[in-house]
C-alpha atoms as a PDB file:
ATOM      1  CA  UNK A   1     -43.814 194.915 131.674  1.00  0.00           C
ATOM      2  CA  UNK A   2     -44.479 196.218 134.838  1.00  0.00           C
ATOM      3  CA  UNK A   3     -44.724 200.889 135.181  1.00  0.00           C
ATOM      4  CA  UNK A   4     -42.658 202.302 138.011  1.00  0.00           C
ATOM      5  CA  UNK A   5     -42.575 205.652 139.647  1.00  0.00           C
ATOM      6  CA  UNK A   6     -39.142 206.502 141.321  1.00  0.00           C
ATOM      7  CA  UNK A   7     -39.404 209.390 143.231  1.00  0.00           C
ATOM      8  CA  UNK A   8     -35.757 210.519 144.233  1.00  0.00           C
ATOM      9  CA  UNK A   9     -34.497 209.102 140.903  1.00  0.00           C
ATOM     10  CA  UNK A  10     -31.958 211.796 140.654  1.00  0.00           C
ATOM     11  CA  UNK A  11     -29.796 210.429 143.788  1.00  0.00           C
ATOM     12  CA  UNK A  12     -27.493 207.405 143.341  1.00  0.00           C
ATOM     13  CA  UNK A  13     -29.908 204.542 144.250  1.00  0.00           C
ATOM     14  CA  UNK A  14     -32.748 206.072 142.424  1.00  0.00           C
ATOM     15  CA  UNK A  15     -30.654 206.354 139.138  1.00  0.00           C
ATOM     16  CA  UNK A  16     -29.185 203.222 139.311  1.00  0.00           C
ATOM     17  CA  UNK A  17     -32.912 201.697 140.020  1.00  0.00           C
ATOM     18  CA  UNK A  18     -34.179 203.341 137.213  1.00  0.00           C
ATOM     19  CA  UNK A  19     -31.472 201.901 134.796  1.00  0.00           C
ATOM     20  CA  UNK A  20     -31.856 198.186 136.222  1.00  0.00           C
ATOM     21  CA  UNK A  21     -35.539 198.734 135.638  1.00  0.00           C
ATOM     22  CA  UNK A  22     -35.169 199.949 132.514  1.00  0.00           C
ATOM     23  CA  UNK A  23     -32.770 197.339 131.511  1.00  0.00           C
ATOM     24  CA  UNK A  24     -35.955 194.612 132.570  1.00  0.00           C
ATOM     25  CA  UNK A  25     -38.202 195.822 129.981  1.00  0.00           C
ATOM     26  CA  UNK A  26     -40.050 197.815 132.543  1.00  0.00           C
ATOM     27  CA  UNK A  27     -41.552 201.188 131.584  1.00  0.00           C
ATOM     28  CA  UNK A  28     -40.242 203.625 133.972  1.00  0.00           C
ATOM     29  CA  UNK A  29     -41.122 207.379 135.266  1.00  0.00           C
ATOM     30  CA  UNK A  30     -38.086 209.155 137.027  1.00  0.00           C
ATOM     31  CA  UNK A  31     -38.851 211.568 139.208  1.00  0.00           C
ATOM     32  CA  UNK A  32     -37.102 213.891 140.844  1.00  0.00           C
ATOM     33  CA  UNK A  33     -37.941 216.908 143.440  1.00  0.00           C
ATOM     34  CA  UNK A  34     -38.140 219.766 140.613  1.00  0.00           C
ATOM     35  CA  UNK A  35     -40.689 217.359 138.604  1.00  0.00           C
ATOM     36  CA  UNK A  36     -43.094 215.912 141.534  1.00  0.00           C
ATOM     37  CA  UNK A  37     -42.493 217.412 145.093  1.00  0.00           C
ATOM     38  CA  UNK A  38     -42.725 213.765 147.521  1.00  0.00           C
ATOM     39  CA  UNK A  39     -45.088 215.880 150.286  1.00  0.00           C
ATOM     40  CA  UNK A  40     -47.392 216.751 147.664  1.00  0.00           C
ATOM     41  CA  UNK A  41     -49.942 214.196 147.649  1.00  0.00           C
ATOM     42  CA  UNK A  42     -52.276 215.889 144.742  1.00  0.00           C
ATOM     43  CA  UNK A  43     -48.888 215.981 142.573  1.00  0.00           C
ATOM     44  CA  UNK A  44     -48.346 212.589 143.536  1.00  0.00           C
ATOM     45  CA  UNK A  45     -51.697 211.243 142.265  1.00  0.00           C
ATOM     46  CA  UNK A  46     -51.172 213.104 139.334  1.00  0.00           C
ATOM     47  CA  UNK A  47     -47.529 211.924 138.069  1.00  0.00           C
ATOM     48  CA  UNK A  48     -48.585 208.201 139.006  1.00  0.00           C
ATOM     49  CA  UNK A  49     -51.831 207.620 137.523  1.00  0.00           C
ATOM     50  CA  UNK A  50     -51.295 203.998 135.367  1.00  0.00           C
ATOM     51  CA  UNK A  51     -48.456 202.953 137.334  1.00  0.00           C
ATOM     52  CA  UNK A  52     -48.114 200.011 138.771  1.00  0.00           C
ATOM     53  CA  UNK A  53     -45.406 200.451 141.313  1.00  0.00           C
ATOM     54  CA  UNK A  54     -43.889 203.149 142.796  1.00  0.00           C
ATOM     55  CA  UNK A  55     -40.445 203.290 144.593  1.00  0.00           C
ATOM     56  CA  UNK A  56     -38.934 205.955 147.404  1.00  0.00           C
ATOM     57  CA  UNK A  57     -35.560 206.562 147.331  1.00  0.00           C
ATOM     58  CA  UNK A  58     -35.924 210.110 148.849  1.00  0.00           C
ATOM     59  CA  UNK A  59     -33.084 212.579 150.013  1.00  0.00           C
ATOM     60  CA  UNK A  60     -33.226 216.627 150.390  1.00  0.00           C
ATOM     61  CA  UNK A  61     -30.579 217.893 152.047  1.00  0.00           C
ATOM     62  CA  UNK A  62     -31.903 221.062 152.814  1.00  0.00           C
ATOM     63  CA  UNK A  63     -35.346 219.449 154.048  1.00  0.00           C
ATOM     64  CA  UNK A  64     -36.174 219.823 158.066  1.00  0.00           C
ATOM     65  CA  UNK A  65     -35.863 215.782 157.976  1.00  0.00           C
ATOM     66  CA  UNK A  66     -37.772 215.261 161.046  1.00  0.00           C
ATOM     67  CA  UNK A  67     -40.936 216.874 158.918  1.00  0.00           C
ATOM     68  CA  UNK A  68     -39.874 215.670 155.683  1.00  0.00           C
ATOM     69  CA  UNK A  69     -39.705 211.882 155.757  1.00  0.00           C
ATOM     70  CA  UNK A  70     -42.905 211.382 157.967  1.00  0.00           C
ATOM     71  CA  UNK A  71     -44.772 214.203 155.707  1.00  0.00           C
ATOM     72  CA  UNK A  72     -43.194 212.637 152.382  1.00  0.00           C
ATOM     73  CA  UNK A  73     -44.499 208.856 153.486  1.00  0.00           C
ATOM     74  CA  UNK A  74     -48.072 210.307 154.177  1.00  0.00           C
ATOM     75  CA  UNK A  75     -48.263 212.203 151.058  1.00  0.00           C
ATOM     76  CA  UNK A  76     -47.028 209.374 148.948  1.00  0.00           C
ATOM     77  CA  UNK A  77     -49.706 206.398 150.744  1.00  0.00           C
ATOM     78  CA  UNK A  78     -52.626 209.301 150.217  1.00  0.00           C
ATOM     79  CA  UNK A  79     -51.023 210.058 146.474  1.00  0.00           C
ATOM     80  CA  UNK A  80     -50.745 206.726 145.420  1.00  0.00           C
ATOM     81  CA  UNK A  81     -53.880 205.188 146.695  1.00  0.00           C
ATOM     82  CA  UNK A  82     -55.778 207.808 144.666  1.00  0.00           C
ATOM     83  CA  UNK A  83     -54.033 206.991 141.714  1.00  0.00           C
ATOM     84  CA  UNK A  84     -54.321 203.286 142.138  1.00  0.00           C
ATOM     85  CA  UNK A  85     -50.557 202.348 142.410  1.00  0.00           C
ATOM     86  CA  UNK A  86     -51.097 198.669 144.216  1.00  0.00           C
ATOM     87  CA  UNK A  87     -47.363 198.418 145.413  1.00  0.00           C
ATOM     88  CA  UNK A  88     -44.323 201.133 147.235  1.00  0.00           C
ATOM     89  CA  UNK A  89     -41.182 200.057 147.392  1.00  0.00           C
ATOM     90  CA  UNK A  90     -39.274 202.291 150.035  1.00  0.00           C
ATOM     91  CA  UNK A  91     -35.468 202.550 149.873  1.00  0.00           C
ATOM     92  CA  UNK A  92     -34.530 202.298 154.311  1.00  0.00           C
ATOM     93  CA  UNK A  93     -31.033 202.303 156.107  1.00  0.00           C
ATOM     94  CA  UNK A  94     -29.177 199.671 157.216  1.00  0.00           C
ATOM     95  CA  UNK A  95     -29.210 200.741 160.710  1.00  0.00           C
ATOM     96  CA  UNK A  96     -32.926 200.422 160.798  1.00  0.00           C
ATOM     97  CA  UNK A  97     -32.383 197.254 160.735  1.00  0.00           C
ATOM     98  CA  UNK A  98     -33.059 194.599 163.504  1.00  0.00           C
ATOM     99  CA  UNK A  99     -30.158 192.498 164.325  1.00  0.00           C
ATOM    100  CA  UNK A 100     -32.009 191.130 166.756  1.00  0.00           C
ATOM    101  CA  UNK A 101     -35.449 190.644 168.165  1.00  0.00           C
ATOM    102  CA  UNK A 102     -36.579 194.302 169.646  1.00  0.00           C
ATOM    103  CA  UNK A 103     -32.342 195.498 168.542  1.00  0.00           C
ATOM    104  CA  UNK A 104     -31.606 197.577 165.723  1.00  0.00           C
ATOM    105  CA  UNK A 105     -28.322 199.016 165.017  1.00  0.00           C
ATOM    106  CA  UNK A 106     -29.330 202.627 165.265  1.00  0.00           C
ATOM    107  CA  UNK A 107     -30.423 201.302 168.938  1.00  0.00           C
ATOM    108  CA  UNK A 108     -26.428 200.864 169.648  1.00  0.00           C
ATOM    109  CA  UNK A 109     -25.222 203.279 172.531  1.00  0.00           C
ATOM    110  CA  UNK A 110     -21.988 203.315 170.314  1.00  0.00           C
ATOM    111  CA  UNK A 111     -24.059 204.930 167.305  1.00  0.00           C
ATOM    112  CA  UNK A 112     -22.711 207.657 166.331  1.00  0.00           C
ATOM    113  CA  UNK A 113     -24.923 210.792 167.691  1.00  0.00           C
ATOM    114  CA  UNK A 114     -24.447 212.872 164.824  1.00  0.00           C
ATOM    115  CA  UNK A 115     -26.251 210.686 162.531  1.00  0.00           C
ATOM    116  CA  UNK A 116     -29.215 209.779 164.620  1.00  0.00           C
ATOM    117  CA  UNK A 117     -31.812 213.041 164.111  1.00  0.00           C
ATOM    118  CA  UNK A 118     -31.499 212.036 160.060  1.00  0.00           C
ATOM    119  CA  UNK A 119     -31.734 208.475 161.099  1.00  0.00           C
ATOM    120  CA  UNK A 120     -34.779 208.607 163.526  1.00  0.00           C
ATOM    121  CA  UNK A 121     -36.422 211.091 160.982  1.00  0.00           C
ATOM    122  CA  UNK A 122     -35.926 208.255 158.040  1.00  0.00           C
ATOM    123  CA  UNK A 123     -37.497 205.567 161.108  1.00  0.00           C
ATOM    124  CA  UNK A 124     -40.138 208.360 161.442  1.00  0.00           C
ATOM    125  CA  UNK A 125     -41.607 207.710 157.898  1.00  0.00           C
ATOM    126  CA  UNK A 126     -41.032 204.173 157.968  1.00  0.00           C
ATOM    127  CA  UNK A 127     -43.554 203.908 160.947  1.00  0.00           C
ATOM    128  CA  UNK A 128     -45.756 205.649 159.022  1.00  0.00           C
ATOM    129  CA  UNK A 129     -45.722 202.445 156.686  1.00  0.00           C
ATOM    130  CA  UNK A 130     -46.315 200.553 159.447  1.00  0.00           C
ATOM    131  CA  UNK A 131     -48.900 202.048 160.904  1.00  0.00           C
ATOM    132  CA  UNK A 132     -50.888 202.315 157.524  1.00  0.00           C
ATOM    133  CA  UNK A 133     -54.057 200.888 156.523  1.00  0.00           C
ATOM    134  CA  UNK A 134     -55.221 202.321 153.572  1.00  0.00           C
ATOM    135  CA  UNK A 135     -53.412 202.871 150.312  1.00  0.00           C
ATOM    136  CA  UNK A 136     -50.527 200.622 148.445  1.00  0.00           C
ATOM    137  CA  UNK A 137     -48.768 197.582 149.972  1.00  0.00           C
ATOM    138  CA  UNK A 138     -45.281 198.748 151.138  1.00  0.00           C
ATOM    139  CA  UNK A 139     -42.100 197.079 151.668  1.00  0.00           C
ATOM    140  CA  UNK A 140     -38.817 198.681 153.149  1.00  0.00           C
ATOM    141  CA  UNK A 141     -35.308 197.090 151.127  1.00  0.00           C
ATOM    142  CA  UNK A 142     -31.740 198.537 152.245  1.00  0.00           C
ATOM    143  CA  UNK A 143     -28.569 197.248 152.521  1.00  0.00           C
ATOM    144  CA  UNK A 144     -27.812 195.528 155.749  1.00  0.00           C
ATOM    145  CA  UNK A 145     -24.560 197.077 155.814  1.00  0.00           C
ATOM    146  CA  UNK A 146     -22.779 200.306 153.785  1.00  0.00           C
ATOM    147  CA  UNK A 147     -22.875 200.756 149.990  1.00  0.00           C
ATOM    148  CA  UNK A 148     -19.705 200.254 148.204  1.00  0.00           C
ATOM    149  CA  UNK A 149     -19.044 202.947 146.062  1.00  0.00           C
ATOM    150  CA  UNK A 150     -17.508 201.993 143.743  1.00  0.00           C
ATOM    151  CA  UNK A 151     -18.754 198.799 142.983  1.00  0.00           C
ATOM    152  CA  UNK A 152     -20.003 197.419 139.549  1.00  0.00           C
ATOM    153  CA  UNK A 153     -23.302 195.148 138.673  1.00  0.00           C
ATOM    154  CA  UNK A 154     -22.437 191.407 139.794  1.00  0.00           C
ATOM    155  CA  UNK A 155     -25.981 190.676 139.465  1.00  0.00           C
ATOM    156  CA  UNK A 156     -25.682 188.973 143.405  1.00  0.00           C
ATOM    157  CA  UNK A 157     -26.639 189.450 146.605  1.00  0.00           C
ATOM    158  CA  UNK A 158     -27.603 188.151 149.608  1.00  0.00           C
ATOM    159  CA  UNK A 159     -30.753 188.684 152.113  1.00  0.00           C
ATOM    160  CA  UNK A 160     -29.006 189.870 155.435  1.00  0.00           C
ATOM    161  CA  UNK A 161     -29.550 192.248 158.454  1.00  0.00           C
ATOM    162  CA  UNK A 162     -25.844 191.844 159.839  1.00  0.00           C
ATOM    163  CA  UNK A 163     -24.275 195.371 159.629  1.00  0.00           C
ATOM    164  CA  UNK A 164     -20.717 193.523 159.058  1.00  0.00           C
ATOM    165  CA  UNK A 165     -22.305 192.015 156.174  1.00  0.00           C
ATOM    166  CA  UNK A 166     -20.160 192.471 152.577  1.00  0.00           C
ATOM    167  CA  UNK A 167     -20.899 195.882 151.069  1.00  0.00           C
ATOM    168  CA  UNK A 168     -23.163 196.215 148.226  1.00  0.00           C
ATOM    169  CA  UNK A 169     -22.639 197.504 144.979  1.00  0.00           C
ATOM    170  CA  UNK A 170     -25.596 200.777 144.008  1.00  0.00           C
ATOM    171  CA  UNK A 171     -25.701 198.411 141.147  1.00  0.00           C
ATOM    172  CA  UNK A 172     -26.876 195.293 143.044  1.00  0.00           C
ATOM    173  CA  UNK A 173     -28.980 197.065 145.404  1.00  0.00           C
ATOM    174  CA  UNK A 174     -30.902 198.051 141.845  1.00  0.00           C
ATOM    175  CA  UNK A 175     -31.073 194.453 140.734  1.00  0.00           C
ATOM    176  CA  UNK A 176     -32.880 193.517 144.424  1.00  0.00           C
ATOM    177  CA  UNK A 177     -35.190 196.497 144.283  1.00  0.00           C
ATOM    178  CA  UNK A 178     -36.073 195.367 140.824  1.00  0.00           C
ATOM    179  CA  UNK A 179     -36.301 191.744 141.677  1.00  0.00           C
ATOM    180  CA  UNK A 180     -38.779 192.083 144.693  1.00  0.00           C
ATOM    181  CA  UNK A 181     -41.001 194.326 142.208  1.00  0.00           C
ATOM    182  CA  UNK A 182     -40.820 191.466 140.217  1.00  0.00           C
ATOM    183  CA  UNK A 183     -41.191 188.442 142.473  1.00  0.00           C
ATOM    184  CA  UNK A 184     -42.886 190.211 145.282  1.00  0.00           C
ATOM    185  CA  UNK A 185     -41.832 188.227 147.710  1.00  0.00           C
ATOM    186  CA  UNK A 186     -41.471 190.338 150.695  1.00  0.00           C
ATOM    187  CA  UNK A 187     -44.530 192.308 152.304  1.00  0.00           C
ATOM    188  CA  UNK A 188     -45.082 195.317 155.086  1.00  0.00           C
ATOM    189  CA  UNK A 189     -41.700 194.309 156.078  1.00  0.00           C
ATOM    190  CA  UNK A 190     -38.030 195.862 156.112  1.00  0.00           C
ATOM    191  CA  UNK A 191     -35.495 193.162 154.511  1.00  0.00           C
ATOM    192  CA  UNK A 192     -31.966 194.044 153.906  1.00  0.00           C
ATOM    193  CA  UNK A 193     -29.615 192.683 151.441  1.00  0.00           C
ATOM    194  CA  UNK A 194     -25.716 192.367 151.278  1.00  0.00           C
ATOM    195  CA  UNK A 195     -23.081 191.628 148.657  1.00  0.00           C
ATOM    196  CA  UNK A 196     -21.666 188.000 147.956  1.00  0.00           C
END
């Protein structure tokens, strides 16, 4: 039985981790904003102490996101290294993505504008990851393409970066978070996965 922190557990992909988690056998602590604020780092130490894995699957829609997500990832690699979490799995966006060497899909001059400050924001934290030395191990999971809604728990996917890739269920995205806290097989890396 492996102890996970979900910070963000209220949103979809948080809940559905949780449950998937839970489901495993694994003990798990849902947090959401109201119960552990993700930019404070003391709080952070605090609510994680004896876990062994923590996962980010942030979202404030009233944050300044071009503070939040860099400020959140610091907080949480400072937070969690006190308290001795070894591992952070962060929930990224597709469009993060490289499709190709050097090419990501947020990179596109046909990407929609509107969507790139929350975009570059989210890519603002994740190079915080990358740029880390201290604290947990990381890894970045999203899909590779959209979510599908209203999908159900096939218990399948696929590894993929292709952004026409089959949708994934919330549900299926859970069972890969859960499965790469379990197999570890993916580290300081961004992987996406897809539906089958």
């Amino acid at each position: 039985m492996t102890t996970i922190a979900i910070f963000g557990a209220g949103g979809t992909a948080g809940t559905a981790i949780a449950a998937e988690a839970r489901a495993r056998g694994h003990r798990v602590t849902a947090l959401t904003h109201a119960q552990a604020d993700a930019t404070d780092a003391d709080r952070i130490a605090e609510v994680t102490a004896g876990h062994d894995v923590a996962v980010s699957s942030l979202y404030d829609e009233h944050a300044d996101h071009a503070t939040f997500y860099p400020a959140a990832t610091r907080a949480l690699l400072d937070g969690l290294g006190r308290a001795g979490v070894g591992r952070l799995v962060h929930v990224g966006l597709s469009v993060l993505l490289e499709t190709a060497p050097g090419v990501r899909g947020v990179d596109d001059p046909g990407f929609n504008p509107d969507w790139l400050p929350f975009c570059l924001a989210h890519d603002a934290g994740a190079q915080v990851l990358r740029a880390s030395t201290t604290g947990p191990d990381w890894v970045i999971v999203s899909p590779s393409g959209d979510f599908d809604r209203e999908g159900t728990r096939t218990g399948h996917y696929e590894l993929s970066t292709s952004p026409d890739a089959t949708r994934l269920s919330y549900a299926d995205f859970a069972v890969a978070v859960v499965d790469e806290i379990e197999s570890r097989k993916h580290d300081r890396v961004h992987f996406g996965v897809a539906g089958v």
